[in-house]
C-alpha atoms as a PDB file:
ATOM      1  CA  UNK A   1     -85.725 130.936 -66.207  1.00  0.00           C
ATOM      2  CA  UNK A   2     -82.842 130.712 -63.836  1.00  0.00           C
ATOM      3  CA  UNK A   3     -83.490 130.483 -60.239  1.00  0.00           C
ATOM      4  CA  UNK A   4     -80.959 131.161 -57.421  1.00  0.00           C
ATOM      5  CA  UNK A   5     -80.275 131.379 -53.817  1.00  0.00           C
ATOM      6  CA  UNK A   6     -79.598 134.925 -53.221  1.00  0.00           C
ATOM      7  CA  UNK A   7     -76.511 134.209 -50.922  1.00  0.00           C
ATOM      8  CA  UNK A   8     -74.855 132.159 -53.538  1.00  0.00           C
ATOM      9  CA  UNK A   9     -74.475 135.177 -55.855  1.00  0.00           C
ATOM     10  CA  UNK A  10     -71.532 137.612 -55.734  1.00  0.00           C
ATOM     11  CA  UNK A  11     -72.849 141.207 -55.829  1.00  0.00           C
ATOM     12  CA  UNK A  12     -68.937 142.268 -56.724  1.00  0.00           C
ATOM     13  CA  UNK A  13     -69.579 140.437 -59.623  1.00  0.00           C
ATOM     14  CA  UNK A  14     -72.148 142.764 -61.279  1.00  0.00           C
ATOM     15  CA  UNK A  15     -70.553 145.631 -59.519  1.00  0.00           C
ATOM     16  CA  UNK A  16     -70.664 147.304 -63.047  1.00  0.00           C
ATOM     17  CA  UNK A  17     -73.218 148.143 -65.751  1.00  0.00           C
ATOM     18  CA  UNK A  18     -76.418 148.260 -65.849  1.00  0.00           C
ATOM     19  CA  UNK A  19     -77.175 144.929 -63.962  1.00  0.00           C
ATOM     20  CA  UNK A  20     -75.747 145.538 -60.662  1.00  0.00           C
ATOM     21  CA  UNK A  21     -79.156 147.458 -59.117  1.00  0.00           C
ATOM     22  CA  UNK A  22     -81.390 145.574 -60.216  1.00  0.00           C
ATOM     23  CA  UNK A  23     -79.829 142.561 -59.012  1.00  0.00           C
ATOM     24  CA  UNK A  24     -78.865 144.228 -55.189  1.00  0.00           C
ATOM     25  CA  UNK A  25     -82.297 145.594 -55.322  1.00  0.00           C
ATOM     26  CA  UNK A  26     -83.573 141.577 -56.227  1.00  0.00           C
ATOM     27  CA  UNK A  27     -81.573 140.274 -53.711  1.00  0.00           C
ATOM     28  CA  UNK A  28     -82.355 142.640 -50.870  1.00  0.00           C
ATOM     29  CA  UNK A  29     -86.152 142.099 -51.412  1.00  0.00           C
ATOM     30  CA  UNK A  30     -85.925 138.184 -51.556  1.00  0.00           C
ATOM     31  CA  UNK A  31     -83.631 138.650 -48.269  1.00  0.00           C
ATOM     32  CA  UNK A  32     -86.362 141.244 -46.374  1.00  0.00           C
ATOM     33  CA  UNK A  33     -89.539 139.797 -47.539  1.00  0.00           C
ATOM     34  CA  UNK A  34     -88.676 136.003 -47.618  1.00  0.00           C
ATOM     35  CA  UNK A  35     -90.402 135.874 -50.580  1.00  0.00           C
ATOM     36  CA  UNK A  36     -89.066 135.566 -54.532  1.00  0.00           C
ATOM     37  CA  UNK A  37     -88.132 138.035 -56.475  1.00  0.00           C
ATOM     38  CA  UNK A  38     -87.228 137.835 -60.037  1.00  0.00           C
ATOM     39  CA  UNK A  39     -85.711 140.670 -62.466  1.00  0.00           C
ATOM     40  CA  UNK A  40     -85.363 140.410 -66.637  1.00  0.00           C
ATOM     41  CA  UNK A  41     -86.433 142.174 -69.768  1.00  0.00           C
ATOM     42  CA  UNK A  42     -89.758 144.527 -69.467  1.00  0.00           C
ATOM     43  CA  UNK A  43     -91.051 143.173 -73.089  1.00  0.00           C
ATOM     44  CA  UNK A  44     -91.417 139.296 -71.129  1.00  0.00           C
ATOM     45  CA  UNK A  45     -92.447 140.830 -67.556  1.00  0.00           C
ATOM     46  CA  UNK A  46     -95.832 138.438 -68.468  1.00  0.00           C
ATOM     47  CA  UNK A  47     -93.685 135.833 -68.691  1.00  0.00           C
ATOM     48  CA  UNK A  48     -91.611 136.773 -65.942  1.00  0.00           C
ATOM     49  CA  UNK A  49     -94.548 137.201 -63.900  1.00  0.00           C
ATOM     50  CA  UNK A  50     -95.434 132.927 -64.669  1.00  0.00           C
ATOM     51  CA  UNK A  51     -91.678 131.770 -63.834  1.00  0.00           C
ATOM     52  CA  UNK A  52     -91.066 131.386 -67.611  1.00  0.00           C
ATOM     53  CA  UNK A  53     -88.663 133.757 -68.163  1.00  0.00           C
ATOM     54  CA  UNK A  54     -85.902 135.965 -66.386  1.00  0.00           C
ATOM     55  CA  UNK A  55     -84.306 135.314 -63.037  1.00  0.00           C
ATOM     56  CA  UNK A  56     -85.662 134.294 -59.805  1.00  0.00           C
ATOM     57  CA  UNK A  57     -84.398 135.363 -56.683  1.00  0.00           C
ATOM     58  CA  UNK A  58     -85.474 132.738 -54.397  1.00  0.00           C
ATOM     59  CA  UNK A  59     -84.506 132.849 -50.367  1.00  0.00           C
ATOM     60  CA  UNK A  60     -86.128 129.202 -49.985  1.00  0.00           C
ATOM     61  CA  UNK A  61     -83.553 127.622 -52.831  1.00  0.00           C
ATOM     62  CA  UNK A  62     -79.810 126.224 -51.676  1.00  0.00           C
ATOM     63  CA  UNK A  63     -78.231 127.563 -55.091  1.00  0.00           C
ATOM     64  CA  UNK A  64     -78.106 127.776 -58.719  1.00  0.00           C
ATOM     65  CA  UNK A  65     -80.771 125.476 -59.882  1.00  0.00           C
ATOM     66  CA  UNK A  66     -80.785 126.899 -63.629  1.00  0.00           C
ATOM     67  CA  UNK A  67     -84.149 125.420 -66.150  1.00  0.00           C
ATOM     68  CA  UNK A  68     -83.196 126.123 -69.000  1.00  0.00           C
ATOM     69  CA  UNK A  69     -86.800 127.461 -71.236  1.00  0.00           C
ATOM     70  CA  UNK A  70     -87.291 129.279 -74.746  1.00  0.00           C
ATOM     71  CA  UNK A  71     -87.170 133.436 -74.218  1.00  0.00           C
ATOM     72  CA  UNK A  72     -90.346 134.501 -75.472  1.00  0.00           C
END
C-alpha cells in the first residue's frame, strides 16, 4: 500500500489515461471529508478496504510515506 498526502501529488501528472479520475476524484474526497480515501484494482478492494493494498489518500499524512506489501 502506498499512502500519500493529497497536496503532495501533481494532478497534471495523471492528466492522461485512465488514472487521472480516479485519482482527482480520491483526492477531492480526502480534501472534503478529511477523511482517507484510497483507490486500486476492484479484484483486491478486500484488501484495499484493510490498508493492504492500493493507494491511500490520506489528508492527515505530510507526504509520500510508501510500505511497501505483497499485491494479493
Amino acid at each position: 500500500m502506498k499512502k500519500v498526502a493529497p497536496d503532495t501529488i501533481d494532478e497534471q501528472h495523471f492528466s492522461t489515461g485512465l488514472m487521472a479520475p480516479k485519482v482527482t476524484a480520491a483526492i477531492q474526497l480526502a480534501k472534503s471529508t478529511g477523511r482517507q480515501a484510497a483507490i486500486g484494482k476492484l479484484e483486491v478492494a478486500a484488501t484495499i478496504a484493510r490498508g493492504e493494498n492500493g493507494t491511500l489518500f490520506d489528508p492527515r499524512s505530510s507526504g509520500d510515506e510508501s510500505r511497501a506489501r505483497a499485491s494479493a
